[in-house]
PDB file of N, CA and C in Angstrom:
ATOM      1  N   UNK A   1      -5.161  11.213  13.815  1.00  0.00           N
ATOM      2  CA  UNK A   1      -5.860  10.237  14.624  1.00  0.00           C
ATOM      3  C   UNK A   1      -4.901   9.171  15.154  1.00  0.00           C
ATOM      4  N   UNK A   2      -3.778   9.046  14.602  1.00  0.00           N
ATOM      5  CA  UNK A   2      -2.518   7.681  15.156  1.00  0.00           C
ATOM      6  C   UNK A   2      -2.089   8.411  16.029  1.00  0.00           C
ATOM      7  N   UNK A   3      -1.699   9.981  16.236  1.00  0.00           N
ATOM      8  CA  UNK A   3      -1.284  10.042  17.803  1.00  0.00           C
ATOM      9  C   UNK A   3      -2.599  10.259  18.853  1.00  0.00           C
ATOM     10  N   UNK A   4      -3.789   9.913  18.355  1.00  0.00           N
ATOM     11  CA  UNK A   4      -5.072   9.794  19.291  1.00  0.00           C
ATOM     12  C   UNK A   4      -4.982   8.391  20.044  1.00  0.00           C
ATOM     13  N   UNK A   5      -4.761   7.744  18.561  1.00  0.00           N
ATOM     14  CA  UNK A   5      -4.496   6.008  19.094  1.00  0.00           C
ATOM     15  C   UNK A   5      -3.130   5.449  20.287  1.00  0.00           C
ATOM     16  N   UNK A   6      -1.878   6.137  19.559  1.00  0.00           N
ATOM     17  CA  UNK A   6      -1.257   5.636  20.211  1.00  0.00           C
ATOM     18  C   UNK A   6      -1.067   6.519  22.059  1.00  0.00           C
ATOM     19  N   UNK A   7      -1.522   7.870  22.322  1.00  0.00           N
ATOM     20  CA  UNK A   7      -1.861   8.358  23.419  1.00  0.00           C
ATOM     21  C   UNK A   7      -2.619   7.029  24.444  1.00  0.00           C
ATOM     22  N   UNK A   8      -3.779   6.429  24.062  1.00  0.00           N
ATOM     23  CA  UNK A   8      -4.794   5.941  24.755  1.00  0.00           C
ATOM     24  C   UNK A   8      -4.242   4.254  24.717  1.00  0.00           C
ATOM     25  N   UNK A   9      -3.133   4.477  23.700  1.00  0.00           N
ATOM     26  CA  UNK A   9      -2.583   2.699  24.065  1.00  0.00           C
ATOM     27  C   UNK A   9      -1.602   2.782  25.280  1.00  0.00           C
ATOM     28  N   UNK A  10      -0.997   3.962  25.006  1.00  0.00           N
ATOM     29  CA  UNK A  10       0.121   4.769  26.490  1.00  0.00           C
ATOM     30  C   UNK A  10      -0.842   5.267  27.870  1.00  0.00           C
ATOM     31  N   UNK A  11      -1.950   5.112  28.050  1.00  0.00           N
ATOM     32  CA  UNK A  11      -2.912   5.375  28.724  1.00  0.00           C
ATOM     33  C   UNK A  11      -3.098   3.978  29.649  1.00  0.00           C
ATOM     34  N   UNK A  12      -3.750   3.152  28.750  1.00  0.00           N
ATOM     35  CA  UNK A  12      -3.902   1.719  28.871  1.00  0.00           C
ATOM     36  C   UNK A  12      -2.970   1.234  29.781  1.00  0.00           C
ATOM     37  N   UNK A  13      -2.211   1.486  30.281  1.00  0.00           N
ATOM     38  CA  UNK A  13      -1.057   0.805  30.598  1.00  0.00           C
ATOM     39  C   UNK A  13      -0.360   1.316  31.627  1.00  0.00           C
ATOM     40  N   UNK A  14       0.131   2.928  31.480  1.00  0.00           N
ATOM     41  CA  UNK A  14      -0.287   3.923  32.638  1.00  0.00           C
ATOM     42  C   UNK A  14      -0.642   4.625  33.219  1.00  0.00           C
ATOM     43  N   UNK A  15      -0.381   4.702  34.350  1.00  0.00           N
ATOM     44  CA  UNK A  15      -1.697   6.112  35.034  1.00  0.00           C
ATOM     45  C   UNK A  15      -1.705   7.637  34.545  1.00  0.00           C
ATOM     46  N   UNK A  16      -0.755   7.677  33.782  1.00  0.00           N
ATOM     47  CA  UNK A  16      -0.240   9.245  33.565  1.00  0.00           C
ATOM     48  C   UNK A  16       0.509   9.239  31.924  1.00  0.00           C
ATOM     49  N   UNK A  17       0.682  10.358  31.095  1.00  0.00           N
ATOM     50  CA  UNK A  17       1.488  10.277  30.082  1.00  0.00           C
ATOM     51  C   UNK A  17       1.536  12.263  30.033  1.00  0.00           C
ATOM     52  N   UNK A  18       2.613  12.134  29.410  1.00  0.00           N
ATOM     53  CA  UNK A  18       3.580  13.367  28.731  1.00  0.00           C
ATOM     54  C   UNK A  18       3.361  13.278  27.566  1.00  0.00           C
ATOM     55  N   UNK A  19       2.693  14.544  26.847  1.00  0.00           N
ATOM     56  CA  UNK A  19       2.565  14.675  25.241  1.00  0.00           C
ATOM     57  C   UNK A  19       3.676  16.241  25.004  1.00  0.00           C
ATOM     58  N   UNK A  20       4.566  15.791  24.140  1.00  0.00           N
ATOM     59  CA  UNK A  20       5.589  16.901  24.044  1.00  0.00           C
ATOM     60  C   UNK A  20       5.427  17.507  22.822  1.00  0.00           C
ATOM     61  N   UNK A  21       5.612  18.403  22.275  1.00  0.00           N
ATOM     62  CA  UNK A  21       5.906  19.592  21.237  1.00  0.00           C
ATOM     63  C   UNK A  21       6.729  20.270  21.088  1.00  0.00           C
ATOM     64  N   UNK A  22       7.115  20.961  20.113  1.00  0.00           N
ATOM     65  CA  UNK A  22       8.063  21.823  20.360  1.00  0.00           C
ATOM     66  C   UNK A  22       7.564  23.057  18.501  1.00  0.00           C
ATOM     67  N   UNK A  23       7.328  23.809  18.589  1.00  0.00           N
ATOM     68  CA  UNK A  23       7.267  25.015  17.317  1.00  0.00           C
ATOM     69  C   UNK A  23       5.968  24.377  16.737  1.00  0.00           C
ATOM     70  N   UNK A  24       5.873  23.998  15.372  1.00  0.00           N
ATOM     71  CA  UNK A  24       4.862  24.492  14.520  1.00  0.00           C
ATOM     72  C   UNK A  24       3.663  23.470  15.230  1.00  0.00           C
ATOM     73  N   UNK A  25       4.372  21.816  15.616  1.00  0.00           N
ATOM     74  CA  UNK A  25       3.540  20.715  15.975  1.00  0.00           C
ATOM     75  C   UNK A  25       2.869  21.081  17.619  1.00  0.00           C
ATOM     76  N   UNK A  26       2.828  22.593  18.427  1.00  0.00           N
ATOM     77  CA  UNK A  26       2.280  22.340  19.333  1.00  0.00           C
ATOM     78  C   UNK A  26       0.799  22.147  19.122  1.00  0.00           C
ATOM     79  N   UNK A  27       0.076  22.839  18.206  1.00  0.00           N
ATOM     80  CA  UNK A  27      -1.203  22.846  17.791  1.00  0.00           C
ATOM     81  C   UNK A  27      -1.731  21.321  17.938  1.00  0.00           C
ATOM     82  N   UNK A  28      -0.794  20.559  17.351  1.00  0.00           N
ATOM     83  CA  UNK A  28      -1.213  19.150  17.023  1.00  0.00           C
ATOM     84  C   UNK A  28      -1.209  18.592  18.578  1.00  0.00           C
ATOM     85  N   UNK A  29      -0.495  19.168  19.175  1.00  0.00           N
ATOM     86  CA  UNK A  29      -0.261  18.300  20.751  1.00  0.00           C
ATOM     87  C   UNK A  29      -1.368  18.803  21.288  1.00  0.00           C
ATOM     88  N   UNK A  30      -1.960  20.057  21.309  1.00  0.00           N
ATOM     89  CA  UNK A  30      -3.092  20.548  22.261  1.00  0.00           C
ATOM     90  C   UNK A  30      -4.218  19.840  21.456  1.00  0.00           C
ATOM     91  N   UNK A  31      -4.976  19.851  19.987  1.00  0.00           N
ATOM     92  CA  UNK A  31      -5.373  19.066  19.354  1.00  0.00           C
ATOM     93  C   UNK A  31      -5.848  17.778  19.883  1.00  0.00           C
ATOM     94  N   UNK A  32      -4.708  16.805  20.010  1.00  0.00           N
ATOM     95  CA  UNK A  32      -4.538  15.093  20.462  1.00  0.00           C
ATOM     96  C   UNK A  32      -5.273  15.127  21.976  1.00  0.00           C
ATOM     97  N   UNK A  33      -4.527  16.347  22.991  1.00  0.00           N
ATOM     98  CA  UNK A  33      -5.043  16.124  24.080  1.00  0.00           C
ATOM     99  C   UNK A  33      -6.286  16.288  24.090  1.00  0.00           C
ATOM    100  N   UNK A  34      -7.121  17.622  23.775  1.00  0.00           N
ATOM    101  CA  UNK A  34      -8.796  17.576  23.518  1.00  0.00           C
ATOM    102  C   UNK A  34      -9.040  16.945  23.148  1.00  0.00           C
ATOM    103  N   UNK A  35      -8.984  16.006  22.368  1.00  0.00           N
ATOM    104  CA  UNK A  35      -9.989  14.860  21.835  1.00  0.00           C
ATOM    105  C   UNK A  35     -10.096  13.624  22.976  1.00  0.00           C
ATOM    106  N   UNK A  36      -8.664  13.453  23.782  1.00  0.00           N
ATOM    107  CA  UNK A  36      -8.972  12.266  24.822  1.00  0.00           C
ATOM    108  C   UNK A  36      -9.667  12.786  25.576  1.00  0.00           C
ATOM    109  N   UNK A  37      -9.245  14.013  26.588  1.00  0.00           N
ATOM    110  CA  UNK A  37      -9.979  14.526  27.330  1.00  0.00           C
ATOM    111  C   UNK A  37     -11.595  14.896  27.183  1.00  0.00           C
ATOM    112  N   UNK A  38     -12.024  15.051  25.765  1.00  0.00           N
ATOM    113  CA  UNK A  38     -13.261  16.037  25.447  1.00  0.00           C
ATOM    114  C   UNK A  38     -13.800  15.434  24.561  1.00  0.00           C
ATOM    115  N   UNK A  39     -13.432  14.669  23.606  1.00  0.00           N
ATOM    116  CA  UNK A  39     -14.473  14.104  22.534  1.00  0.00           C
ATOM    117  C   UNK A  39     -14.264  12.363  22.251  1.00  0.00           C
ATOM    118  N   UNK A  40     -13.270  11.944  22.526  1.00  0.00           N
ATOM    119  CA  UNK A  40     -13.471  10.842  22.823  1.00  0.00           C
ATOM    120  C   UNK A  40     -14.150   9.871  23.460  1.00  0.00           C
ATOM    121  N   UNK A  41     -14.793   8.656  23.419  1.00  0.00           N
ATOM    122  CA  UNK A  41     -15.581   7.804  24.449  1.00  0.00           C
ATOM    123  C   UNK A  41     -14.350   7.540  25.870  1.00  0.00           C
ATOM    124  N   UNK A  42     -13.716   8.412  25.691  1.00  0.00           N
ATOM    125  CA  UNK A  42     -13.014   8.132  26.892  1.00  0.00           C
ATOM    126  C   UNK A  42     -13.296   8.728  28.361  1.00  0.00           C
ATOM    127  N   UNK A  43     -13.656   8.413  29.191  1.00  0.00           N
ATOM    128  CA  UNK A  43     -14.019   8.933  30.547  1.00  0.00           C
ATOM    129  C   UNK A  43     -12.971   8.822  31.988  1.00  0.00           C
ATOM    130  N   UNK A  44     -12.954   9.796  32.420  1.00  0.00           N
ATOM    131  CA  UNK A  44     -11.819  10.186  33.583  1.00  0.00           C
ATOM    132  C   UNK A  44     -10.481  10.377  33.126  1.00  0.00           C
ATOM    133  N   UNK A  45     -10.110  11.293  32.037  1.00  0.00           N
ATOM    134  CA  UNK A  45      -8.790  11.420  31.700  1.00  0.00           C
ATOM    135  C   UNK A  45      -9.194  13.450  31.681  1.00  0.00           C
ATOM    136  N   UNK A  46      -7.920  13.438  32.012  1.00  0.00           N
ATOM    137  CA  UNK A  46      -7.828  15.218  32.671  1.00  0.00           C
ATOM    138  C   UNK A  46      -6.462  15.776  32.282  1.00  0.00           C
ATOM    139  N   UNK A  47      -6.376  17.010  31.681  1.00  0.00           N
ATOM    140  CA  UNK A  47      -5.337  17.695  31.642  1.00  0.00           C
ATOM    141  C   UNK A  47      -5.049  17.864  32.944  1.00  0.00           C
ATOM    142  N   UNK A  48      -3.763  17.554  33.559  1.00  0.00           N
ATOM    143  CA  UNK A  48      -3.696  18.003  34.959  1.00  0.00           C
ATOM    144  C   UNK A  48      -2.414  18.429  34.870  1.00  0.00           C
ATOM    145  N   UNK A  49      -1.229  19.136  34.468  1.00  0.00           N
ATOM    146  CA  UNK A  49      -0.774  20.125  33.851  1.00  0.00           C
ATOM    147  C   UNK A  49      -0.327  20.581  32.596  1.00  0.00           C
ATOM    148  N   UNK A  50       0.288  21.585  32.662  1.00  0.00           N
ATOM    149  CA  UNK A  50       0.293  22.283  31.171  1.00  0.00           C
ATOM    150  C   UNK A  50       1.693  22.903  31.098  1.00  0.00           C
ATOM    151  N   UNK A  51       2.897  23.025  30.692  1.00  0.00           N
ATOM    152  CA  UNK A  51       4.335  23.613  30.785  1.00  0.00           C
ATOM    153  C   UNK A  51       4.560  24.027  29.422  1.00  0.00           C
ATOM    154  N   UNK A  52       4.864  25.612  29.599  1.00  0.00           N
ATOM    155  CA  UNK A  52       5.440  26.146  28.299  1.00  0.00           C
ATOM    156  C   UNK A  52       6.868  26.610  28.579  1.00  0.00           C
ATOM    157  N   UNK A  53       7.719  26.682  27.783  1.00  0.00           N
ATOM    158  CA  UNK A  53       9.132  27.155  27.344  1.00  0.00           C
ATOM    159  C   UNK A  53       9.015  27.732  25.948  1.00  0.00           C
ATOM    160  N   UNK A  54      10.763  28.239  25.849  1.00  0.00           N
ATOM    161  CA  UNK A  54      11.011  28.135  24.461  1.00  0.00           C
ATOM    162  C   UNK A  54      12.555  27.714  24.965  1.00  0.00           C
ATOM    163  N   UNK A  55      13.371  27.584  23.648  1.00  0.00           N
ATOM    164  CA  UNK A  55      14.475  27.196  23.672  1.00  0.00           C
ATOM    165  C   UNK A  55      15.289  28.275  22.800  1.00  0.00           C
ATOM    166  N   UNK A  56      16.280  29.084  23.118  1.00  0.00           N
ATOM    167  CA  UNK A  56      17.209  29.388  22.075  1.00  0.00           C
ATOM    168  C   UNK A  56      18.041  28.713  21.250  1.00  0.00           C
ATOM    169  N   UNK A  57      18.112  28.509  19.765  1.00  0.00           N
ATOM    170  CA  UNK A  57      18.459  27.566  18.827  1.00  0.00           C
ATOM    171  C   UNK A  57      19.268  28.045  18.167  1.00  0.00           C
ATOM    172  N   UNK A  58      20.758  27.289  17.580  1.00  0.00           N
ATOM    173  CA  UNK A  58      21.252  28.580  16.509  1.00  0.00           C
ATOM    174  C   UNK A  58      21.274  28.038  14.919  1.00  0.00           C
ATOM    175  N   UNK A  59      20.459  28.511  14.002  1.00  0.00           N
ATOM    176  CA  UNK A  59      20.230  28.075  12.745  1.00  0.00           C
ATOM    177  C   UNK A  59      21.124  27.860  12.149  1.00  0.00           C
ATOM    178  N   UNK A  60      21.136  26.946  11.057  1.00  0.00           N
ATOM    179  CA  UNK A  60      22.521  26.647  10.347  1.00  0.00           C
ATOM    180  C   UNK A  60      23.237  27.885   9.586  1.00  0.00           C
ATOM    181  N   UNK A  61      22.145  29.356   9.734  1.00  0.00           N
ATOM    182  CA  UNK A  61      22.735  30.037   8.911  1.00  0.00           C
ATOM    183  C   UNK A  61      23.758  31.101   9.766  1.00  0.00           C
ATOM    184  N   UNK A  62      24.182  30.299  11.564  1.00  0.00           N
ATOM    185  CA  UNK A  62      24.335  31.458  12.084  1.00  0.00           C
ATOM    186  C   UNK A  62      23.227  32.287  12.859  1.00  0.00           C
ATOM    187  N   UNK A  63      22.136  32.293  12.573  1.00  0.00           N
ATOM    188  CA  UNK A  63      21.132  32.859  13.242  1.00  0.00           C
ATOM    189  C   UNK A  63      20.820  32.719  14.592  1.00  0.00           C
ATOM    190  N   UNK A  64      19.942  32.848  15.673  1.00  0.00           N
ATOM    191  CA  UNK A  64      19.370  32.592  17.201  1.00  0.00           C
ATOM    192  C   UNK A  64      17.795  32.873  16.783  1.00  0.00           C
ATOM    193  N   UNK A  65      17.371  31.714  17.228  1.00  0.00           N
ATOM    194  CA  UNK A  65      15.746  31.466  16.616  1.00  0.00           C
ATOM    195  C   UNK A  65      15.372  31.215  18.455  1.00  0.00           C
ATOM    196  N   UNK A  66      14.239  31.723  18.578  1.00  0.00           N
ATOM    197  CA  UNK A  66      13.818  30.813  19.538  1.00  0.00           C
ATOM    198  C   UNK A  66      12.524  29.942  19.010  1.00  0.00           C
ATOM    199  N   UNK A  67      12.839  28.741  19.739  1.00  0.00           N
ATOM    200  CA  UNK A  67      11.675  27.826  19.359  1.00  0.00           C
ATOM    201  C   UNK A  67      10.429  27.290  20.958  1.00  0.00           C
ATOM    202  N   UNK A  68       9.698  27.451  20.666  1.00  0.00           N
ATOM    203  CA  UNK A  68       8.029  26.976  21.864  1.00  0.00           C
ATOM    204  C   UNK A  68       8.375  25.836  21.850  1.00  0.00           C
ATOM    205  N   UNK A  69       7.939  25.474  23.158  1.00  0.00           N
ATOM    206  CA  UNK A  69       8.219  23.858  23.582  1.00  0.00           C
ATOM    207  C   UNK A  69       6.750  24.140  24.475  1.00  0.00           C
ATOM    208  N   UNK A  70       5.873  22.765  24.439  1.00  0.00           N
ATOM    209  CA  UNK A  70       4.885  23.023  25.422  1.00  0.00           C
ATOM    210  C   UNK A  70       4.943  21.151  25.930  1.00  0.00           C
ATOM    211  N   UNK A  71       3.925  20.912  26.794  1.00  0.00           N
ATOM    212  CA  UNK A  71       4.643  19.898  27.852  1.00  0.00           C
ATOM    213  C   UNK A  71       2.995  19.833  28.407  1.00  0.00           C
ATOM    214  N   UNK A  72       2.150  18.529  27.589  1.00  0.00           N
ATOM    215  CA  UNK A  72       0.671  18.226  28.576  1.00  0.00           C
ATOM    216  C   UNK A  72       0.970  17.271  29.165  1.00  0.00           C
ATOM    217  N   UNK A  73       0.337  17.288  30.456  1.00  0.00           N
ATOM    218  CA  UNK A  73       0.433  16.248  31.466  1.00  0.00           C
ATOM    219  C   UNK A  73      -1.049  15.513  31.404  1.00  0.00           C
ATOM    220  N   UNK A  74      -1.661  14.335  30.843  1.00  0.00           N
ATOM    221  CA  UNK A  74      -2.985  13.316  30.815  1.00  0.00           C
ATOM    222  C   UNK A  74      -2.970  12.460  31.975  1.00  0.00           C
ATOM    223  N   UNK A  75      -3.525  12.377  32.890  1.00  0.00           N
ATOM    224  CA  UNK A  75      -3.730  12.099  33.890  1.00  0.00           C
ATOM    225  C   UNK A  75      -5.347  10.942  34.246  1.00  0.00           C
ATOM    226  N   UNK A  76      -5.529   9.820  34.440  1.00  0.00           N
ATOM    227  CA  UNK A  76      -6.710   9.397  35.191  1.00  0.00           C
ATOM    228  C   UNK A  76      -7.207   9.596  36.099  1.00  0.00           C
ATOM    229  N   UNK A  77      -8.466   9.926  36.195  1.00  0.00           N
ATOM    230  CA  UNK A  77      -8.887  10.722  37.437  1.00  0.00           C
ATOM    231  C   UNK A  77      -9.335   9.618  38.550  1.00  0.00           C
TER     232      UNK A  77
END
C-alpha cells in the first residue's frame, strides 16, 4: 500500500508518472497500477502505455540470465 501512496503523491503534482520493474517485483508494479486506475477513489487516471524488455545480465557465477523489465505509463485523463 506505500507504493499505492507514494504513486498518487507523484500524481498530485504531475500529469503523468513511470512505474518501473524489473524480474520478480513486476507483479507488484502491475498490482500498484490497478489499484489507482481500478479500485481506488481515484478518478481519471489511465494506463496509457505499457513497455516490456528484458535485459541480458551476467551472474556473479559467470552465468547470462535474462531479466523482464516492464515500464507503466499513469496518465490523467
Amino acid at each position: 500500500m506505500s507504493y499505492v501512496s507514494a504513486t498518487l503523491t507523484q500524481l498530485s503534482t504531475r500529469p503523468s508518472i513511470t512505474i518501473k520493474a524489473r524480474g520478480k517485483r513486476i507483479t507488484q508494479a502491475v498490482d500498484v497500477s490497478q489499484m489507482i486506475v481500478k479500485r481506488m477513489d481515484t478518478v481519471g487516471y489511465v494506463i496509457s502505455d505499457v513497455r516490456i524488455s528484458s535485459d541480458s545480465l551476467t551472474s556473479q557465477d559467470g552465468k547470462q540470465r535474462n531479466v523482464s523489465n516492464m515500464e507503466i505509463d499513469i496518465t490523467k485523463e
